[in-house]
C-alpha atoms as a PDB file:
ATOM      1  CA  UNK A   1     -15.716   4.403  13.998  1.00  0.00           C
ATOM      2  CA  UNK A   2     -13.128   7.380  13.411  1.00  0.00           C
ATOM      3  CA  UNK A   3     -12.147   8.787  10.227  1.00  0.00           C
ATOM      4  CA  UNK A   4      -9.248  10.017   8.402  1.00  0.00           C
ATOM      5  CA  UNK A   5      -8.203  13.305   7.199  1.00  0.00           C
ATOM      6  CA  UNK A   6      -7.775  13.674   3.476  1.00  0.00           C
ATOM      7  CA  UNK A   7      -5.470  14.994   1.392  1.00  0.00           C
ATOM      8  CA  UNK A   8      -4.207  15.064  -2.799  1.00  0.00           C
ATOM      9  CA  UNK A   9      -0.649  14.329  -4.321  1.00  0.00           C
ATOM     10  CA  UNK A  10      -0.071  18.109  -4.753  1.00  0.00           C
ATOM     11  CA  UNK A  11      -0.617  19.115  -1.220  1.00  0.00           C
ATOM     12  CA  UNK A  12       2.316  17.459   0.542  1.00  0.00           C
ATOM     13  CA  UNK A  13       1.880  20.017   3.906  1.00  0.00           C
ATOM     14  CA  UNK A  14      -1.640  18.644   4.556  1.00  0.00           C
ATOM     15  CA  UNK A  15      -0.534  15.066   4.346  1.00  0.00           C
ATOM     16  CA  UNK A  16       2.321  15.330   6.129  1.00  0.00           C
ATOM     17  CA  UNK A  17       0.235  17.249   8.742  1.00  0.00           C
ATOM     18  CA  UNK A  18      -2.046  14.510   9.116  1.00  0.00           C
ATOM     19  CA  UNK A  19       0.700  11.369   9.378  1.00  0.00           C
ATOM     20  CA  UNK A  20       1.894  13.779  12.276  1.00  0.00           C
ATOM     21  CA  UNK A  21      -1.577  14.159  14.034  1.00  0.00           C
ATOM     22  CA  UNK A  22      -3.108  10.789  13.076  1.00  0.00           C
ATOM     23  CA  UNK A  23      -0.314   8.429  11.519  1.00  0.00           C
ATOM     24  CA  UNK A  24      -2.429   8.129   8.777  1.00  0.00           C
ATOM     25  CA  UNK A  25      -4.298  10.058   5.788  1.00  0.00           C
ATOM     26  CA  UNK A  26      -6.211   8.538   2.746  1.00  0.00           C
ATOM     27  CA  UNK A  27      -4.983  10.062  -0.472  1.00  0.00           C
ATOM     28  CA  UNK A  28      -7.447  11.474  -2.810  1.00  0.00           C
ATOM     29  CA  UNK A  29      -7.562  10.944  -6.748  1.00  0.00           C
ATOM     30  CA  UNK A  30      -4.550   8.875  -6.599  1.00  0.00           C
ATOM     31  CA  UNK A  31      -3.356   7.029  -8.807  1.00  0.00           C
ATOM     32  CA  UNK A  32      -5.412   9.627 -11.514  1.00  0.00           C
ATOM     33  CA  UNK A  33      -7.872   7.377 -13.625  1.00  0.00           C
ATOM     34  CA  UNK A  34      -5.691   6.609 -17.036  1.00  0.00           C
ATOM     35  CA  UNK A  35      -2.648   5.421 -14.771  1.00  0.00           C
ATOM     36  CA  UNK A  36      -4.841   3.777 -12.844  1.00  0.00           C
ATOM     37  CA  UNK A  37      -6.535   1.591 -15.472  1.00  0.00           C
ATOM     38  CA  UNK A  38      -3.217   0.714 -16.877  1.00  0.00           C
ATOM     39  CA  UNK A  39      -1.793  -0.159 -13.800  1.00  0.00           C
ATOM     40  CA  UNK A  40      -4.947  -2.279 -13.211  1.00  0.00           C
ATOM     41  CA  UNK A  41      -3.945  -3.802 -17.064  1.00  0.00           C
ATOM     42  CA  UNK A  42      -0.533  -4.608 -16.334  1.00  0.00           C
ATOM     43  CA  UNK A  43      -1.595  -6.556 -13.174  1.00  0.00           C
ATOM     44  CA  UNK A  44      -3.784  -8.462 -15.129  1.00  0.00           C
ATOM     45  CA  UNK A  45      -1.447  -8.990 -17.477  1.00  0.00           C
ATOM     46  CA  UNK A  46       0.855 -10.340 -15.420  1.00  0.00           C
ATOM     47  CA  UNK A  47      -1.509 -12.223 -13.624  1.00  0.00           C
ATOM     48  CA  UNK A  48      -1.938 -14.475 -17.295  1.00  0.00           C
ATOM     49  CA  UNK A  49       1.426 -14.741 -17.924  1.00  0.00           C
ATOM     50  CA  UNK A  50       2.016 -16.599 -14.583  1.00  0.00           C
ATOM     51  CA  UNK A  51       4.384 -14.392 -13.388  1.00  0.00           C
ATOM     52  CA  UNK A  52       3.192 -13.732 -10.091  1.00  0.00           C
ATOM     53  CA  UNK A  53       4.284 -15.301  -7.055  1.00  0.00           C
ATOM     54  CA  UNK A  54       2.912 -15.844  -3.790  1.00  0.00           C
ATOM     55  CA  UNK A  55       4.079 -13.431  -1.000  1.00  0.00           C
ATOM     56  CA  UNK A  56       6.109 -14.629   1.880  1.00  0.00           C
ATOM     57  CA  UNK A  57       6.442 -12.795   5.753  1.00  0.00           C
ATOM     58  CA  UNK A  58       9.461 -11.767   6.923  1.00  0.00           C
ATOM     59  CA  UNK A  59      12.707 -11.118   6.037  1.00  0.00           C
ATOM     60  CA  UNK A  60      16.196 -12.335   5.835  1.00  0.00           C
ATOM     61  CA  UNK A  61      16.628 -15.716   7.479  1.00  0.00           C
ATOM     62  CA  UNK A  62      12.875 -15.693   8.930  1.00  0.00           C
ATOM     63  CA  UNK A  63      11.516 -15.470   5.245  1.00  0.00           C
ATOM     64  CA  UNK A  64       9.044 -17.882   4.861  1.00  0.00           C
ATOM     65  CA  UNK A  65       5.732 -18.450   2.676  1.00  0.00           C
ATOM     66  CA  UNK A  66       2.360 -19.111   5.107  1.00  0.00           C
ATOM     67  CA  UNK A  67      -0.344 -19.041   3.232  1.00  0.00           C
ATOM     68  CA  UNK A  68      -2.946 -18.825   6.479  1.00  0.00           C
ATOM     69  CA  UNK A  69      -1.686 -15.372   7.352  1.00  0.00           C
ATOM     70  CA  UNK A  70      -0.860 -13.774   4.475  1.00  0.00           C
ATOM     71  CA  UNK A  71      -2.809 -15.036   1.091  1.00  0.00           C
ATOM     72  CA  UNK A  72      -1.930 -12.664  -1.725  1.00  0.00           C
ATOM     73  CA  UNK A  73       0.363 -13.040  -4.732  1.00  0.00           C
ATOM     74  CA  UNK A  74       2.960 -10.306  -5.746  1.00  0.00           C
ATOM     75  CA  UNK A  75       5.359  -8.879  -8.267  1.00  0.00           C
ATOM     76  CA  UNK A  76       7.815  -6.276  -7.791  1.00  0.00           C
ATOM     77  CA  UNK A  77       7.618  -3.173  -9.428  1.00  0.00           C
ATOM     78  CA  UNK A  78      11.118  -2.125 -11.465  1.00  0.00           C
ATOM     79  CA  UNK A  79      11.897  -0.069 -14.471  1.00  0.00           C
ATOM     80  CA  UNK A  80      11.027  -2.773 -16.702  1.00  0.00           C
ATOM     81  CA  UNK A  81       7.436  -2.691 -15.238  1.00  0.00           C
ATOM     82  CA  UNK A  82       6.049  -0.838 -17.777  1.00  0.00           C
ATOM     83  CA  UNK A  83       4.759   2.907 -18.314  1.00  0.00           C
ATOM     84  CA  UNK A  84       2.322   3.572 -16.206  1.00  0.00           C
ATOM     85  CA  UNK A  85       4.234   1.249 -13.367  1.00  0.00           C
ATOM     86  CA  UNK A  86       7.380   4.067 -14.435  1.00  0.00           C
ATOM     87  CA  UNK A  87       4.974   6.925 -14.039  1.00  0.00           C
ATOM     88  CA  UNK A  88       3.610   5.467 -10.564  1.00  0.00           C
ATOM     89  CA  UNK A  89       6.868   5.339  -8.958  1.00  0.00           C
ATOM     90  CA  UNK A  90       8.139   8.903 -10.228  1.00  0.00           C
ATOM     91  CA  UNK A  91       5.356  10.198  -8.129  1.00  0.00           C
ATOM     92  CA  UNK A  92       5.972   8.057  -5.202  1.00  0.00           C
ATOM     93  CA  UNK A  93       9.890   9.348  -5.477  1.00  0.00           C
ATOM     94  CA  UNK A  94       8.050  12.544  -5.425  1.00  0.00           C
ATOM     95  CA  UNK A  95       5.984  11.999  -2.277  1.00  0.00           C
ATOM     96  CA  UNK A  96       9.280  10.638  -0.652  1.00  0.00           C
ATOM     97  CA  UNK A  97      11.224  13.576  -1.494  1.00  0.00           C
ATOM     98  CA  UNK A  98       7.882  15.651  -0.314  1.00  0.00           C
ATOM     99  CA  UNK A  99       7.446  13.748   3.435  1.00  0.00           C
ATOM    100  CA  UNK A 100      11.419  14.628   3.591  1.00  0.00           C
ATOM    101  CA  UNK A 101      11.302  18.179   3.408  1.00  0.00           C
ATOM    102  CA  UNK A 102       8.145  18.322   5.865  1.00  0.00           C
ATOM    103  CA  UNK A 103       9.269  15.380   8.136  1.00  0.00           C
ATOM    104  CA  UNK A 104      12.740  15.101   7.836  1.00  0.00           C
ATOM    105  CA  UNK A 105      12.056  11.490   7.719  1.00  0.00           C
ATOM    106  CA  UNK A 106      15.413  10.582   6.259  1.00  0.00           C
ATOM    107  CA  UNK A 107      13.348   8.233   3.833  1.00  0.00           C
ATOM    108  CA  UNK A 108      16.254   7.428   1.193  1.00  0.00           C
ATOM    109  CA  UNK A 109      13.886   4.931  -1.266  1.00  0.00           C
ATOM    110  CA  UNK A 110      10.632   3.306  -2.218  1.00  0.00           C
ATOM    111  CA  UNK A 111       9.643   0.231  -3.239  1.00  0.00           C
ATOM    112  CA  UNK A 112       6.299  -1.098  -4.409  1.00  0.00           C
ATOM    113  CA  UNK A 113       5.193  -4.274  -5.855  1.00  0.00           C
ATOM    114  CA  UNK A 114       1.828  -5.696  -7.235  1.00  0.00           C
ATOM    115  CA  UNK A 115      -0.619  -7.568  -5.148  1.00  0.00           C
ATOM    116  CA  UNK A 116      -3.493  -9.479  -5.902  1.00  0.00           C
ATOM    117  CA  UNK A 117      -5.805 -11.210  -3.428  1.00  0.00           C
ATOM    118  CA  UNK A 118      -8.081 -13.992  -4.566  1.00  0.00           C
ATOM    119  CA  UNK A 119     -11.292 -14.569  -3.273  1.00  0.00           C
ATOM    120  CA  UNK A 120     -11.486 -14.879   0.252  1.00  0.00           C
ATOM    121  CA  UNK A 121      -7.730 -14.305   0.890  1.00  0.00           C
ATOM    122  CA  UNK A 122      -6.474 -12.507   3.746  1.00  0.00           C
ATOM    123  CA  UNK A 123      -3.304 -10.811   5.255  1.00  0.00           C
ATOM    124  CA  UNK A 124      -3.356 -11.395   9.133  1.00  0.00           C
ATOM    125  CA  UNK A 125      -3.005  -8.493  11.503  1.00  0.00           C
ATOM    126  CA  UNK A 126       0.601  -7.042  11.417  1.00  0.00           C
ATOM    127  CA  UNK A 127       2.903  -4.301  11.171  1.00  0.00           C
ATOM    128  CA  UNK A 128       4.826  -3.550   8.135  1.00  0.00           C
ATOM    129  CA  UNK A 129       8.187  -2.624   9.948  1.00  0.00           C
ATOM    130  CA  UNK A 130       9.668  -5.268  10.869  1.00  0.00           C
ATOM    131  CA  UNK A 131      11.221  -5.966  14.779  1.00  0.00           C
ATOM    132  CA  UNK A 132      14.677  -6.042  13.932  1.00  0.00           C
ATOM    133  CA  UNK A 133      14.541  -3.624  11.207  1.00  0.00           C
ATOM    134  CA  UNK A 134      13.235   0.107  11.307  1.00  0.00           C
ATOM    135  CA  UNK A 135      14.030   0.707   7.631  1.00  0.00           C
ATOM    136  CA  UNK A 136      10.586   0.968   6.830  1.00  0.00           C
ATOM    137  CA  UNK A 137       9.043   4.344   7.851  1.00  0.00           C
ATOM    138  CA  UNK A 138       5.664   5.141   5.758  1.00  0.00           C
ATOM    139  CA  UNK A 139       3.463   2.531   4.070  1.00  0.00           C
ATOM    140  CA  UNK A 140       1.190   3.544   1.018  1.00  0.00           C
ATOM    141  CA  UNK A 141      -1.340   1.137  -0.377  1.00  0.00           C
ATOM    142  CA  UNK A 142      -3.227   2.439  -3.614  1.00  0.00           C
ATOM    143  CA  UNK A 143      -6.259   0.593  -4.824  1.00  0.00           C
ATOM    144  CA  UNK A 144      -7.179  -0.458  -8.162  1.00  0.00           C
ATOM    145  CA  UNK A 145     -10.423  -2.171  -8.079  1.00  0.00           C
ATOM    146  CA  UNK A 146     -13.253  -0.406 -10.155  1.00  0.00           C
ATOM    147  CA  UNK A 147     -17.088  -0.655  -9.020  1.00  0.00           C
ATOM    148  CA  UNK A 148     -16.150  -1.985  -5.677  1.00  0.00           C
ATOM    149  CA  UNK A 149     -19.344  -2.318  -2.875  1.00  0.00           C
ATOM    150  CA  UNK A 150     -18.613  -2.176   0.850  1.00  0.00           C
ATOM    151  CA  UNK A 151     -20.509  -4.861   1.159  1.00  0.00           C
ATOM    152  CA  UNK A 152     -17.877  -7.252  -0.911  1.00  0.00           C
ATOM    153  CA  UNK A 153     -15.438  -6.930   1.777  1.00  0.00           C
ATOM    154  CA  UNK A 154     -11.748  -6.733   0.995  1.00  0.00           C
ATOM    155  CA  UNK A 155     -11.001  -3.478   3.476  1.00  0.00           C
ATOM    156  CA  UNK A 156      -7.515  -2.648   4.883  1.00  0.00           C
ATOM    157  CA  UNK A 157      -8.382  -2.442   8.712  1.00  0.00           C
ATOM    158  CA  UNK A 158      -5.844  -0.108  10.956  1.00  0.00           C
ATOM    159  CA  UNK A 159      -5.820  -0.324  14.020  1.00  0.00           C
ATOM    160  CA  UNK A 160      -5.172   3.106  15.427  1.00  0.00           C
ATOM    161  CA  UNK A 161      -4.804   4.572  19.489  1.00  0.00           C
ATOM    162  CA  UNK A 162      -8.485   6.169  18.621  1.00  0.00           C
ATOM    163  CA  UNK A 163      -9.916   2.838  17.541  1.00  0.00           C
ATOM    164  CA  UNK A 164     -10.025   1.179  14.415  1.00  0.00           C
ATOM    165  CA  UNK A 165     -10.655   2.360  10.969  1.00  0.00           C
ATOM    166  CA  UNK A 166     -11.260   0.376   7.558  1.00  0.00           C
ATOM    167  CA  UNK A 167     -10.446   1.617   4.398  1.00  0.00           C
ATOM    168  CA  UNK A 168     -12.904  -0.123   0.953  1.00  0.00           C
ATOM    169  CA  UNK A 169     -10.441  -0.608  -1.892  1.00  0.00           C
ATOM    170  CA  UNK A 170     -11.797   1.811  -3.687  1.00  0.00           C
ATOM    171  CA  UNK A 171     -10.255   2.636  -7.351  1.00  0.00           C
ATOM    172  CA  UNK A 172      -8.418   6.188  -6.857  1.00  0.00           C
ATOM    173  CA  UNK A 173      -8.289   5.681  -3.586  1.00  0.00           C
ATOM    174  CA  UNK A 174      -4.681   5.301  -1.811  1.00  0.00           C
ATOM    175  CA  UNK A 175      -4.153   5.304   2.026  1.00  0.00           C
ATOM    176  CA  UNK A 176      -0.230   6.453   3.301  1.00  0.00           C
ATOM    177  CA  UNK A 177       0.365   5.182   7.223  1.00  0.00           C
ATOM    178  CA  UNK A 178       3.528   4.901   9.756  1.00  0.00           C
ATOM    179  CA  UNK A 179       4.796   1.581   9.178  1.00  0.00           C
ATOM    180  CA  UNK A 180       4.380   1.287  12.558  1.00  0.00           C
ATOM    181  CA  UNK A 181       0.630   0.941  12.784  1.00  0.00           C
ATOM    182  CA  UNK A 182      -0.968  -2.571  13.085  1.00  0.00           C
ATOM    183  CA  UNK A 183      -2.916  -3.783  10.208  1.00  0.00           C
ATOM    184  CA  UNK A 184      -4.806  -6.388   8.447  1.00  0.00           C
ATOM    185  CA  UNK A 185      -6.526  -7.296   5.118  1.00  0.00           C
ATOM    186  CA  UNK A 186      -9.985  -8.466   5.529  1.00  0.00           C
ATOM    187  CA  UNK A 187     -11.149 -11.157   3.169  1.00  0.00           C
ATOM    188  CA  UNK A 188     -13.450  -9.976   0.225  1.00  0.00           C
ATOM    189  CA  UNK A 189     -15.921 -11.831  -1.613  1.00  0.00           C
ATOM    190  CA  UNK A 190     -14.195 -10.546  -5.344  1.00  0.00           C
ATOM    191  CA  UNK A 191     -10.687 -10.583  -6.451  1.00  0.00           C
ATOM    192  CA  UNK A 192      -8.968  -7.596  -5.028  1.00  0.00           C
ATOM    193  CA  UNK A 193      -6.058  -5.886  -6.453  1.00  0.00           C
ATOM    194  CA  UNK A 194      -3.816  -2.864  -5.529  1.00  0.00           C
ATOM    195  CA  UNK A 195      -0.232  -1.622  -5.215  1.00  0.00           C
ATOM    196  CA  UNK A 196       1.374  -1.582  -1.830  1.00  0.00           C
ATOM    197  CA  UNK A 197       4.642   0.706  -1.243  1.00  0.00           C
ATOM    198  CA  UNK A 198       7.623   1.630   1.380  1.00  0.00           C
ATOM    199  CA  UNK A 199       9.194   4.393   1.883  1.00  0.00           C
ATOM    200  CA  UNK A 200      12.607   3.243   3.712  1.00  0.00           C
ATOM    201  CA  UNK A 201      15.643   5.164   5.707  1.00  0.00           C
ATOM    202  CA  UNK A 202      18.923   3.773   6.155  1.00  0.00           C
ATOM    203  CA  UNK A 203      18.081   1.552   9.355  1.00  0.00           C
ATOM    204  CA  UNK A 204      19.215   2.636  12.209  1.00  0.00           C
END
């Protein structure tokens, strides 16, 4: 199986380096521990309060919940998401601003929301730009699942030109990939959580 290169928050030239080589790079030590755990909190949290909502494919007019492909439940992240959720998405404006000056992208926002995958849930092999849309550019995914085995499952699996390559959701672990690239969710045999974010353009 291949791997991927590696790179840290505050070395924007080797990621973007990588995304141009591979289309894809895991990033190292990110989220950092405290915002992790907090993050992982305010999940949780939300996860008691009810607040969380399955996810639906699609968009627009072809929005539509299906459970068989994609089995996770969601909640947006905003500016009323909390501290750490405010301090996550300062450094993703960051990175954006980062993959634009390397890239020249055009990337003009981010979005990110929540996700949490029960037991044996899945998300069905797909791309995350959609076919009449090429808004979305870059994908991030950043895990926040402490003590995590291989052997419980639960890996994103891309599916690059060199083969395939899974990534274990790994606490402090994020992965950033063209939105291009096929992917899946394999199912895991524990409750997996993590934070999955855009970076869009104007669509063309």
């Amino acid at each position: 199986m291949p791997s991927l290169p590696v790179a840290v928050l505050h070395d924007p030239a080797t990621l973007a380096g990588a995304l141009s080589e591979h289309g894809a790079c895991l990033l190292s030590d990110f989220p950092a521990p405290r915002v992790g755990r907090a993050l992982h909190d305010a999940l949780k949290q939300r996860q008691v309060a009810g607040t969380l909502r399955a996810a639906e494919v699609g968009h627009g007019k072809q929005h539509h919940l299906r459970i068989a492909i994609r089995g996770d439940d969601t909640q947006w992240l905003d500016g009323d998401s909390g501290l750490a959720a405010a301090s996550f998405l300062s450094s993703l404006q960051a990175l954006r601003v980062a993959m634009n000056q390397h890239l020249f992208l055009g990337l003009e926002e981010e979005e990110a929301h929540f996700a949490c995958y029960p037991v044996g849930a899945r998300y069905h092999r797909h791309r995350d730009q959609f076919h009449d849309s090429d808004a979305r550019v870059l994908s991030l995914v950043s895990y926040l699942n402490h003590d995590w085995r291989q052997d419980q499952g639960g890996a994103l699996r891309l599916h690059l030109p060199q083969g395939s390559i899974d990534v274990f959701p790994h606490a402090g672990t994020s992965i950033v990939f063209s939105s291009e690239i096929e992917h899946e969710v394999l199912p895991a045999t524990r409750e997996r959580s993590s934070i999955a974010a855009w970076f869009r353009r104007r669509p063309r």
